[in-house]
N, C-alpha and C. Protein backbone atom coordinates (compact mmCIF):
# COMPACT_ATOMS: atom_id res chain seq x y z
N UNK A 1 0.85 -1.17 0.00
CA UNK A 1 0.00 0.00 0.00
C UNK A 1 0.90 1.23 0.00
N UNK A 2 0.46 2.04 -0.48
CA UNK A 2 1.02 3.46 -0.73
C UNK A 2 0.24 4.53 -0.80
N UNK A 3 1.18 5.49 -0.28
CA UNK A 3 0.07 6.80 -0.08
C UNK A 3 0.18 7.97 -1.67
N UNK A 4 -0.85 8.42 -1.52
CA UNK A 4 -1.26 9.39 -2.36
C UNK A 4 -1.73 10.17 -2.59
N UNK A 5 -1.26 11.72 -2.02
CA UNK A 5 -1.79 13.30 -2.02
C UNK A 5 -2.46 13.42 -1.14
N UNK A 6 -2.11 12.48 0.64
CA UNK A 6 -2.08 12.48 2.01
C UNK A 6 -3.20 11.90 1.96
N UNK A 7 -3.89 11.04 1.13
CA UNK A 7 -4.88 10.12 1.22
C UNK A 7 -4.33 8.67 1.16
N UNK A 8 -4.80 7.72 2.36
CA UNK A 8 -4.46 6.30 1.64
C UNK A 8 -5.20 5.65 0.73
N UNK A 9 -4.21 5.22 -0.27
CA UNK A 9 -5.35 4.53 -1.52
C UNK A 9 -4.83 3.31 -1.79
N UNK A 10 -5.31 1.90 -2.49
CA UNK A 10 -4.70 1.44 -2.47
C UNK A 10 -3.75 1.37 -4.10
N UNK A 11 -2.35 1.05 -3.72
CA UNK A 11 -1.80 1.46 -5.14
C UNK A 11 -0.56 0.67 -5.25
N UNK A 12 -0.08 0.35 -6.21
CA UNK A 12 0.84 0.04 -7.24
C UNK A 12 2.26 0.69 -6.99
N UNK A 13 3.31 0.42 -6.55
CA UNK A 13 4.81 1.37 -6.65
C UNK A 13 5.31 0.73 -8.06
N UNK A 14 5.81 2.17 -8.91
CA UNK A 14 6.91 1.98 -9.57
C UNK A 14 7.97 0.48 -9.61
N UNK A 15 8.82 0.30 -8.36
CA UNK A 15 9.70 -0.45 -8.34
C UNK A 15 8.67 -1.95 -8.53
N UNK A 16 7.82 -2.14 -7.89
CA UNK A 16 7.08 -3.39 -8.37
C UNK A 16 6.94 -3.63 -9.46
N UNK A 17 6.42 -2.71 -10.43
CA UNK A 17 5.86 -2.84 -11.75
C UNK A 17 7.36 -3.09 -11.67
N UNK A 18 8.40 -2.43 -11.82
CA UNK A 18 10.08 -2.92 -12.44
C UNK A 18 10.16 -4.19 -12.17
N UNK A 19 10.18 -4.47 -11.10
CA UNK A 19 10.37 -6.09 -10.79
C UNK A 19 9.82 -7.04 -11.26
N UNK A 20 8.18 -6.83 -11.91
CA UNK A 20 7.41 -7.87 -12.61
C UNK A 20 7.63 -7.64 -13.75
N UNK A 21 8.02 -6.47 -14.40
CA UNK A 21 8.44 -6.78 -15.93
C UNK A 21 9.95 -6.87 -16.34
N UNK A 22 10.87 -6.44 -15.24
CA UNK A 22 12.12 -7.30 -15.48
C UNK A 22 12.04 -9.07 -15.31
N UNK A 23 11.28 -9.27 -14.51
CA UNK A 23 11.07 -11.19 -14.87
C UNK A 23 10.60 -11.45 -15.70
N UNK A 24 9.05 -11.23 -16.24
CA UNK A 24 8.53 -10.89 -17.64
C UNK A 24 9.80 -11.18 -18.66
N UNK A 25 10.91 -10.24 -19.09
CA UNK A 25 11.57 -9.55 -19.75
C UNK A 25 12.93 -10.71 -19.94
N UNK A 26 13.29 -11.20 -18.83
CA UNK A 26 13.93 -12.22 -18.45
C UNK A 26 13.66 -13.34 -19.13
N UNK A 27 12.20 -13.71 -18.59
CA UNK A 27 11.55 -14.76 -18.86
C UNK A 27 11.81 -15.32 -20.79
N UNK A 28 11.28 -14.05 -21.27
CA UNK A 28 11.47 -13.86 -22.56
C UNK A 28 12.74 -13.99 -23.17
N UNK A 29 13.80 -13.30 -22.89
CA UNK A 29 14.98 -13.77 -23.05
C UNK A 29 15.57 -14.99 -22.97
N UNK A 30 15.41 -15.47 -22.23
CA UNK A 30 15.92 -17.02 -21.65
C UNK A 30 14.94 -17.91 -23.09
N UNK A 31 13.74 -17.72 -23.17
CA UNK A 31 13.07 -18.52 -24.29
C UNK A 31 13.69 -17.87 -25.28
N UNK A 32 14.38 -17.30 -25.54
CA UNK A 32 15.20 -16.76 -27.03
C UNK A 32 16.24 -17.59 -26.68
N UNK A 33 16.95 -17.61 -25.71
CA UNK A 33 18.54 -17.92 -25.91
C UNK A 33 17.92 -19.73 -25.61
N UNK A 34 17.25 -20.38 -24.96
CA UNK A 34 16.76 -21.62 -25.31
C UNK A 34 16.51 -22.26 -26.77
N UNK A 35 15.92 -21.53 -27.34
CA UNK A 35 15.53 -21.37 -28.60
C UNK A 35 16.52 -21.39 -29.59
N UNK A 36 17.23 -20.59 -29.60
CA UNK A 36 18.60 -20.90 -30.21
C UNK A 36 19.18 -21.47 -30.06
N UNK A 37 19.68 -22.37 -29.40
CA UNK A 37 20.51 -23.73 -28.88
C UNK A 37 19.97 -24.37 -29.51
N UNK A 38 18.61 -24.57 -29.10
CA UNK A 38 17.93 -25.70 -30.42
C UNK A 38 17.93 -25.66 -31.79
N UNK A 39 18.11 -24.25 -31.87
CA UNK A 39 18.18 -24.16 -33.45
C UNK A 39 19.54 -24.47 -33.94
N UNK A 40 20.40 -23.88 -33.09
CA UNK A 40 21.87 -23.72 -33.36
C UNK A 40 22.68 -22.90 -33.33
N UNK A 41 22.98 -22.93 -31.87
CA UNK A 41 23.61 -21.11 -32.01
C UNK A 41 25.21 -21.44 -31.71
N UNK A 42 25.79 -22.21 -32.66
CA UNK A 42 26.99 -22.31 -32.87
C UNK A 42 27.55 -21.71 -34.23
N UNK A 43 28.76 -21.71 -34.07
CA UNK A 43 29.29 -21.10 -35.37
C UNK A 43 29.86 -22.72 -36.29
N UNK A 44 29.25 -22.85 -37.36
CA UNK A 44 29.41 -24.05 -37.97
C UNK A 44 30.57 -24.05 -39.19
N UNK A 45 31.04 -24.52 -40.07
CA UNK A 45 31.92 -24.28 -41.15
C UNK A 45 31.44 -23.38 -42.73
N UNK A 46 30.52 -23.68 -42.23
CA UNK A 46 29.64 -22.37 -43.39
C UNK A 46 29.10 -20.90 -43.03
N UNK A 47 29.07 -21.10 -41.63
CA UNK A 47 29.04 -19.55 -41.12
C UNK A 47 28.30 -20.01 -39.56
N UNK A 48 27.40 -18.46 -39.44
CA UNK A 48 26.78 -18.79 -38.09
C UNK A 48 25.64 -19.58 -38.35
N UNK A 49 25.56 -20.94 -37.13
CA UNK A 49 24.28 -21.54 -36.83
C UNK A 49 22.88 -20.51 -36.96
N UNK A 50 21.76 -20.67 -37.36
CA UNK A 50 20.26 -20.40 -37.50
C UNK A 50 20.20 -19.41 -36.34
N UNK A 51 20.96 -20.70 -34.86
CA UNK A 51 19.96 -19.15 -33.51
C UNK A 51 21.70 -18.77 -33.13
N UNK A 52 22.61 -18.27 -33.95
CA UNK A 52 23.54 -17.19 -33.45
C UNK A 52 23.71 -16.32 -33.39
N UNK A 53 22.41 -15.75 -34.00
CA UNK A 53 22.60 -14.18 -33.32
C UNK A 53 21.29 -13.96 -32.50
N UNK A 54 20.01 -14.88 -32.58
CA UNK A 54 19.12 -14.65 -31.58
C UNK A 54 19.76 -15.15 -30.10
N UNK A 55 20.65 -16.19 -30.35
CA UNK A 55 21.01 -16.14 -28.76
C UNK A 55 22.24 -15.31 -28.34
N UNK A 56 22.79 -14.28 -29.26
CA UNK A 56 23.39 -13.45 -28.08
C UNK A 56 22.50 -12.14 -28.20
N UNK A 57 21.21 -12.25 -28.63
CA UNK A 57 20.38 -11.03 -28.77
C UNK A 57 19.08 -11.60 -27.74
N UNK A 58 19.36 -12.57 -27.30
CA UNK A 58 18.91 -13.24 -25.79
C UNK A 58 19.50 -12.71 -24.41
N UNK A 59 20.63 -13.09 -24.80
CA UNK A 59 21.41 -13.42 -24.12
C UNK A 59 21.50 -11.53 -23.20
N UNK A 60 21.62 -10.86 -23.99
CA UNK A 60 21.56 -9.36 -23.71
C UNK A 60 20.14 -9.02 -23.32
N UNK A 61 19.08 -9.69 -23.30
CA UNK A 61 17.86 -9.35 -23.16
C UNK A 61 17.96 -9.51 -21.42
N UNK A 62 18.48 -10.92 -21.17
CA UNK A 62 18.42 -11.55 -19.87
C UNK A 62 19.47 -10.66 -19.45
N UNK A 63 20.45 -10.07 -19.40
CA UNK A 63 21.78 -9.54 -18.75
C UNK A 63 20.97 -8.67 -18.70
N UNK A 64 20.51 -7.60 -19.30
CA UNK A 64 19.52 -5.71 -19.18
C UNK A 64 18.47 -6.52 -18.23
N UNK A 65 17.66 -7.34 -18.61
CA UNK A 65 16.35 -7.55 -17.04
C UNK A 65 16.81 -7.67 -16.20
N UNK A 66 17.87 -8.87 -15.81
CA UNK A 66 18.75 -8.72 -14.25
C UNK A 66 18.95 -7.56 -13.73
N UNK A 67 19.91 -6.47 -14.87
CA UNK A 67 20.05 -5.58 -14.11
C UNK A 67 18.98 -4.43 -13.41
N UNK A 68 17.91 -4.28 -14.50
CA UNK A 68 16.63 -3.55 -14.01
C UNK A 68 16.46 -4.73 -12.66
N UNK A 69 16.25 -5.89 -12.76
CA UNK A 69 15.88 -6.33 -11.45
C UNK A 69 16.30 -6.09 -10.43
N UNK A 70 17.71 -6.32 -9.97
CA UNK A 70 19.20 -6.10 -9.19
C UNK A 70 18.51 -4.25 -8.75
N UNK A 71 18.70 -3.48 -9.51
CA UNK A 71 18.13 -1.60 -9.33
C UNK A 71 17.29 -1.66 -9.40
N UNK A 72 15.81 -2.23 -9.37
CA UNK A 72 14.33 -2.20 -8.66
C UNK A 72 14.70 -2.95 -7.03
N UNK A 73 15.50 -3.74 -7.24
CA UNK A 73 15.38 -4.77 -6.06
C UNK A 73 16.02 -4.16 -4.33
N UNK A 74 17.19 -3.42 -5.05
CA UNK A 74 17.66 -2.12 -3.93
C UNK A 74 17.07 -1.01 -4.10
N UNK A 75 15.94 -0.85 -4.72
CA UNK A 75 15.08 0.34 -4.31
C UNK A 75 13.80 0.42 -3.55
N UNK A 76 13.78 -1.01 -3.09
CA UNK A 76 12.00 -1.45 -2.81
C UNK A 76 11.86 -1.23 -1.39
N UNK A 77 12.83 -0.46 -0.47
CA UNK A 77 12.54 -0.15 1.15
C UNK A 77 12.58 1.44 0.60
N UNK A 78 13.30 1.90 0.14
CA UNK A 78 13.20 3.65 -0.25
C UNK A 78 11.77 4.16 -1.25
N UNK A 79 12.20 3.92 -2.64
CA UNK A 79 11.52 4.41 -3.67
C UNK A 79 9.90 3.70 -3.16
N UNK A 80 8.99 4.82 -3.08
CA UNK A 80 7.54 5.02 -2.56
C UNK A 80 6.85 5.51 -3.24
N UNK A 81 7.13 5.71 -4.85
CA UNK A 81 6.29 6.66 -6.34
C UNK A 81 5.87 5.52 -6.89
N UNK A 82 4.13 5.94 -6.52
CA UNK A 82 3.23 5.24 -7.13
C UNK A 82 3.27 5.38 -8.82
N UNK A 83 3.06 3.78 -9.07
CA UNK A 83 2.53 2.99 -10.43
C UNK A 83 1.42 3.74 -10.73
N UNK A 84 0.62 2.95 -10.06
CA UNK A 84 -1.32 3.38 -10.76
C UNK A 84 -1.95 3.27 -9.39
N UNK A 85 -2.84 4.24 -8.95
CA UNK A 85 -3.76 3.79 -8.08
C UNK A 85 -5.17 2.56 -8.29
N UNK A 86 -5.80 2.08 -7.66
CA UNK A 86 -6.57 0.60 -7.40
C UNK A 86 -7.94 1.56 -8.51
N UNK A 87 -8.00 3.34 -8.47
CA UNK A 87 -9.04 3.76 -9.18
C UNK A 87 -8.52 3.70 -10.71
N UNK A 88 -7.33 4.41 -10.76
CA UNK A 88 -6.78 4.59 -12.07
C UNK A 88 -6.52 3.09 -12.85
N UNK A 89 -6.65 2.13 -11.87
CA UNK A 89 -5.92 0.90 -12.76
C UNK A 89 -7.00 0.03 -12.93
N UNK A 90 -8.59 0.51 -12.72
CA UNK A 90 -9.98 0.05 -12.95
C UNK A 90 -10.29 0.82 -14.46
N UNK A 91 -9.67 1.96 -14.39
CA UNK A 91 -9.98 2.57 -15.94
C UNK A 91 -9.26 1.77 -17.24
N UNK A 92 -7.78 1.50 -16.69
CA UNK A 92 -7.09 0.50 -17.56
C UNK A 92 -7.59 -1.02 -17.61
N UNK A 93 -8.09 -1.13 -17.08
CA UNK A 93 -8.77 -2.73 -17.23
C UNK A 93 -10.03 -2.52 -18.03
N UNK A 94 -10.81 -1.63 -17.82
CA UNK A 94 -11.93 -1.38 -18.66
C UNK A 94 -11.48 -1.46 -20.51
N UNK A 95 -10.25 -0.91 -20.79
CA UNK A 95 -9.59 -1.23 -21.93
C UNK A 95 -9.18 -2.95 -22.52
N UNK A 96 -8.14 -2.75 -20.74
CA UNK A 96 -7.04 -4.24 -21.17
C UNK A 96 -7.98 -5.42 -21.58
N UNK A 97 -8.86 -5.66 -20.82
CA UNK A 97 -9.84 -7.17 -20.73
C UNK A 97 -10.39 -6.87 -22.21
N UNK A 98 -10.95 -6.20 -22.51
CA UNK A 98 -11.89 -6.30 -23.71
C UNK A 98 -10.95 -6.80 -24.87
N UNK A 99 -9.63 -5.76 -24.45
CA UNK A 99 -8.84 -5.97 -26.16
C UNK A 99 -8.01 -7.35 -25.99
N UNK A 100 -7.82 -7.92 -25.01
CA UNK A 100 -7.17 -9.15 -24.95
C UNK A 100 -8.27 -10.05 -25.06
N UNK A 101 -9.74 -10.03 -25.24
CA UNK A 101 -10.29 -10.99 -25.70
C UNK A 101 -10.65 -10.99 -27.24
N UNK A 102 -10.22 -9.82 -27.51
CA UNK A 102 -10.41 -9.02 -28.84
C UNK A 102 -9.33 -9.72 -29.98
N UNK A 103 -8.30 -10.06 -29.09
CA UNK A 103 -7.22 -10.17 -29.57
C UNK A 103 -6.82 -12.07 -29.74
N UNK A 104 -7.66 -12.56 -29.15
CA UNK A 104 -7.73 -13.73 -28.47
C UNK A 104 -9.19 -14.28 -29.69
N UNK A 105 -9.94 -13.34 -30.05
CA UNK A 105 -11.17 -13.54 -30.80
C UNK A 105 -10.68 -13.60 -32.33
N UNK A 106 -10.11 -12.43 -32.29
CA UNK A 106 -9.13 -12.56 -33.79
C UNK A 106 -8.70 -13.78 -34.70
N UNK A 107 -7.81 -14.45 -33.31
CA UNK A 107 -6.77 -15.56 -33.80
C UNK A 107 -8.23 -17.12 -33.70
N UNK A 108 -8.92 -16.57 -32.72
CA UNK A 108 -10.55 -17.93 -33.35
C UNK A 108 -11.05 -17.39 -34.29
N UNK A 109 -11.80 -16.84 -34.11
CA UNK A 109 -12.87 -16.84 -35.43
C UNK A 109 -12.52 -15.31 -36.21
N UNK A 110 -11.37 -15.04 -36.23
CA UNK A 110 -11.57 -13.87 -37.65
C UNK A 110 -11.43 -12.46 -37.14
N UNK A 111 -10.77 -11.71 -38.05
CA UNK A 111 -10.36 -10.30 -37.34
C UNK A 111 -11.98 -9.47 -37.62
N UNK A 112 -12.67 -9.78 -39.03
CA UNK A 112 -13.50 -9.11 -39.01
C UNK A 112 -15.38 -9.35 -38.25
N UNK A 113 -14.95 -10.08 -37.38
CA UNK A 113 -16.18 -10.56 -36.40
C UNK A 113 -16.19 -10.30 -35.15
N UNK A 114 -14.68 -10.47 -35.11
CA UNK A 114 -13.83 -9.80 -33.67
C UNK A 114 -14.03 -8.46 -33.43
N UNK A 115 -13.60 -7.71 -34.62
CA UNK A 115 -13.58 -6.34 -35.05
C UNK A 115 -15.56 -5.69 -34.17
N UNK A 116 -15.95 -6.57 -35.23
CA UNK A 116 -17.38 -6.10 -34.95
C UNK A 116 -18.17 -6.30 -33.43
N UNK A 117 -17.67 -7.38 -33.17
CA UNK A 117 -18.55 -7.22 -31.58
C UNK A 117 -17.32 -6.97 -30.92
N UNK A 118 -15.91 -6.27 -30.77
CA UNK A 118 -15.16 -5.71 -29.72
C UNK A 118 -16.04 -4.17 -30.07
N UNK A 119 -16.29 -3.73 -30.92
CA UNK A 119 -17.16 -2.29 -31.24
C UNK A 119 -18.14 -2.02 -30.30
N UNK A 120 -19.27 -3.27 -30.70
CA UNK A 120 -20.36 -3.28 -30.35
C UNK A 120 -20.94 -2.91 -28.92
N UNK A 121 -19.75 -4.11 -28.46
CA UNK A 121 -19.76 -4.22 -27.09
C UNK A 121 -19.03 -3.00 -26.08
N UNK A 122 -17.77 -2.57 -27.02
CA UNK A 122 -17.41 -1.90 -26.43
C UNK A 122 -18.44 -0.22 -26.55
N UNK A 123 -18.85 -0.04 -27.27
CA UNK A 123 -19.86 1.05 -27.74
C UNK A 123 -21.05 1.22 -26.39
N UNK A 124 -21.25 -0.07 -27.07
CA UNK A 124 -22.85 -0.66 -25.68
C UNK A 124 -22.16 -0.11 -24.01
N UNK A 125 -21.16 -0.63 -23.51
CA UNK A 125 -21.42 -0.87 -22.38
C UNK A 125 -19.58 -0.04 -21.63
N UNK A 126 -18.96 0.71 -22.56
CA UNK A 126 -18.19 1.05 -22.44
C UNK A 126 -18.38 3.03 -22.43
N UNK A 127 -19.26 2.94 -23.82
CA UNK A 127 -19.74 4.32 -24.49
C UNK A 127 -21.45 4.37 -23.68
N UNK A 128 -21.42 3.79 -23.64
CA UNK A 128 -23.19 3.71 -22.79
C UNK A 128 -23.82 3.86 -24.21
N UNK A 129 -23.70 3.66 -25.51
CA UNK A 129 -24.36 3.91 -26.78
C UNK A 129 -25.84 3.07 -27.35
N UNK A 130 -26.92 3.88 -27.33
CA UNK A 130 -27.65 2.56 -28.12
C UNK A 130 -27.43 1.17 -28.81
N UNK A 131 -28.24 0.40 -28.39
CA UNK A 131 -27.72 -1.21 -29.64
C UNK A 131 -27.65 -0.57 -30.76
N UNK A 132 -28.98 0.02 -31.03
CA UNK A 132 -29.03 0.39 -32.79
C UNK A 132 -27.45 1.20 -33.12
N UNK A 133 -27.02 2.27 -32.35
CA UNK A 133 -25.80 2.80 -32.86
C UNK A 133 -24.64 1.71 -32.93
N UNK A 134 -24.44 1.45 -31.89
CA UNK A 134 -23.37 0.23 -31.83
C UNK A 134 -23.62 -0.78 -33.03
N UNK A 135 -24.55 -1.37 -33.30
CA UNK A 135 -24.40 -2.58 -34.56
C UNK A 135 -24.54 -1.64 -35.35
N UNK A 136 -24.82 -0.13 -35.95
CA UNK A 136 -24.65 0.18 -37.50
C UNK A 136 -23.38 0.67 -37.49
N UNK A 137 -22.88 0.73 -36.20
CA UNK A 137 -21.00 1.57 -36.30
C UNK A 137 -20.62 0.15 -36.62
N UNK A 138 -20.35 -0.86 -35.45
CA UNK A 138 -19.96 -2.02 -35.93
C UNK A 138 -20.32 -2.61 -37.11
N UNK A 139 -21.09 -3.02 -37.61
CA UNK A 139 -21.01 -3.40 -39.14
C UNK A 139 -20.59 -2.41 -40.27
N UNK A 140 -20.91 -1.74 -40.23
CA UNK A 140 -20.00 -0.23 -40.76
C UNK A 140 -18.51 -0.39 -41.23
N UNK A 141 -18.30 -0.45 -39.43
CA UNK A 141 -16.54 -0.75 -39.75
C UNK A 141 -16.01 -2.00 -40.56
N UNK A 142 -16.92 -3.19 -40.25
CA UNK A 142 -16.42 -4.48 -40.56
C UNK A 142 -16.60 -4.39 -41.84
N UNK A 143 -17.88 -4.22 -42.44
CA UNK A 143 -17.54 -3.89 -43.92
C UNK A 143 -16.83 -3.54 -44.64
N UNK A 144 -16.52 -2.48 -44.56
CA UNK A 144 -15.83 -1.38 -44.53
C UNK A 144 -14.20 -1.94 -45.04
N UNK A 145 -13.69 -2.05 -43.37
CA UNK A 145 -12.54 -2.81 -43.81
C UNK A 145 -12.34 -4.16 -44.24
N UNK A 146 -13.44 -4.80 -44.67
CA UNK A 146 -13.64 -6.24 -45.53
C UNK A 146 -12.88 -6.06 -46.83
N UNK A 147 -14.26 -4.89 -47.67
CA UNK A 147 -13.88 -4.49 -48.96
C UNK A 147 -13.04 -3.77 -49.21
N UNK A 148 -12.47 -2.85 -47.99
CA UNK A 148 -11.13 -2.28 -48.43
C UNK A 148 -9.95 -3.47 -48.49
N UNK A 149 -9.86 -3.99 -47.31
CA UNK A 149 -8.66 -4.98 -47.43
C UNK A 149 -8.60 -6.16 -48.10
N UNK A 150 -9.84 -6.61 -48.07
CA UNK A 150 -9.94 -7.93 -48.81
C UNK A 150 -9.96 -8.19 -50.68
N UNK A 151 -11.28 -6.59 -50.71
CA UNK A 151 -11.22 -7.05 -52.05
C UNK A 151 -10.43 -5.83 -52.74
N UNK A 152 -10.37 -4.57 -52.29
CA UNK A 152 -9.80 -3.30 -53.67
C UNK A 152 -7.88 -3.80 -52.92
N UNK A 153 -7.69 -4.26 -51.76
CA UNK A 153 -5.88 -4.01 -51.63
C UNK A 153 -5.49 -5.32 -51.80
N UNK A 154 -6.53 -6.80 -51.60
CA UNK A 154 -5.95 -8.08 -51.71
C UNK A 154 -5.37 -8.14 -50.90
N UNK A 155 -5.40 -7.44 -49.76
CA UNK A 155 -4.44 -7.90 -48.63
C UNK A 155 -5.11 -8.92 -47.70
N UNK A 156 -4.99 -10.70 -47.51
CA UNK A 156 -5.90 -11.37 -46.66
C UNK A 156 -5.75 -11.71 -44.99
N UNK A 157 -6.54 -10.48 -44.22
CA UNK A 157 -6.30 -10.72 -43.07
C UNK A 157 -7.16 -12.21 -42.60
N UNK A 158 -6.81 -12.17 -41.25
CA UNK A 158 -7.15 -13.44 -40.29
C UNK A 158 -9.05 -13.64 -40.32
N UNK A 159 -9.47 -14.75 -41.22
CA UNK A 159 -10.79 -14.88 -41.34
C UNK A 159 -11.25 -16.22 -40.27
N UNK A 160 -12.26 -16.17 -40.14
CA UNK A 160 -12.57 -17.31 -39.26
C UNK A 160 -14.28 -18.11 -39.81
N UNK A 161 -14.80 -18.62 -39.56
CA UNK A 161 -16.06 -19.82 -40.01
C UNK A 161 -17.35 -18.79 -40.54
N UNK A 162 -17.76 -17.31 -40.20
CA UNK A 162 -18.66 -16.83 -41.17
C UNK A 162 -17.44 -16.07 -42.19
N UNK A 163 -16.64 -15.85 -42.27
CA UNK A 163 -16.12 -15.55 -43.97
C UNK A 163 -15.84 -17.08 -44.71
N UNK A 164 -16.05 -18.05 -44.09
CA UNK A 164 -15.52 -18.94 -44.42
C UNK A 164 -17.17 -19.49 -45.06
N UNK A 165 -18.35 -19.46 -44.37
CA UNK A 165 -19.56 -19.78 -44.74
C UNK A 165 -19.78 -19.06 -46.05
N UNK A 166 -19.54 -17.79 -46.55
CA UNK A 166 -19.88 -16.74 -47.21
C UNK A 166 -18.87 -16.82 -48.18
N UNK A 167 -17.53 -17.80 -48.31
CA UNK A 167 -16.96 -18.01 -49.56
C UNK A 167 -15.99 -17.76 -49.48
N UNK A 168 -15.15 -16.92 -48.12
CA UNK A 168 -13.90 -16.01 -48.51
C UNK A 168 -12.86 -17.02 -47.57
């Protein structure tokens, strides 16, 4: 807990957030420089192995998180500068949740269905907006960027089982 503008609220410090995304950050690294071993991060007679330069571009990922960890980790009895307060970090979730199912909806059934009810929903109950506004914005958009991307640029994004019913 931490204080904030002589009110207690409950809140988030700086050095925490450092500490969970230097492991995060770590974490990630280490699956690079893993990764390359398997691939091959030796130097072979024809040149460098597949993962020789992702694993010393690992390898530097994990050495920079330690050290953010190591300087969050001797700052966590001093440094007292709040992250986000428990109010401010209810406004960011009102975002995060929707678009990570948004994002999660995409890779199932299709960017442009995803597209349309992350709108909808988010319109409805985010925007406080009529249904009727919300489904003519949402289909709007999905259209929209169907025939722009699909058919005048040919560019084929991520479709899922109704573009798939409908031919595309």
């Amino acid at each position: 807990m931490a204080e904030n503008n002589g009110s207690a609220q409950r809140a988030v410090r700086i050095v925490t957030v450092d500490l969970v995304v230097a492991v995060l950050i770590f974490a990630l690294g280490a699956l690079v420089v893993f990764e390359s071993v398997r691939l091959g991060a030796s130097w072979g007679s024809d040149g460098p192995g597949a993962g020789y330069f992702p694993f010393y571009i690992g390898m530097l990922i994990c050495i920079c998180s330690f050290a953010v960890f190591v300087q969050s980790l001797l700052k966590v009895k001093t440094d007292r500068k709040v992250f986000v307060t428990q109010d401010r970090f209810k406004l960011v979730l009102v975002v995060l949740i929707p678009t990570t199912f948004y994002a999660i909806g995409v890779w199932l059934i299709g960017i442009y269905v995803s597209s349309a009810l992350f709108i909808a929903l988010f319109m409805k109950f985010a925007g406080r907006y009529s249904w009727q506004r919300s489904t003519a914005v949402c289909a709007g958009v999905s259209v929209t960027a169907f025939v722009l991307f699909e058919i005048w640029f040919k560019i084929p994004l991520p479709k899922g089982p109704v573009e798939a019913m409908l031919g595309f």
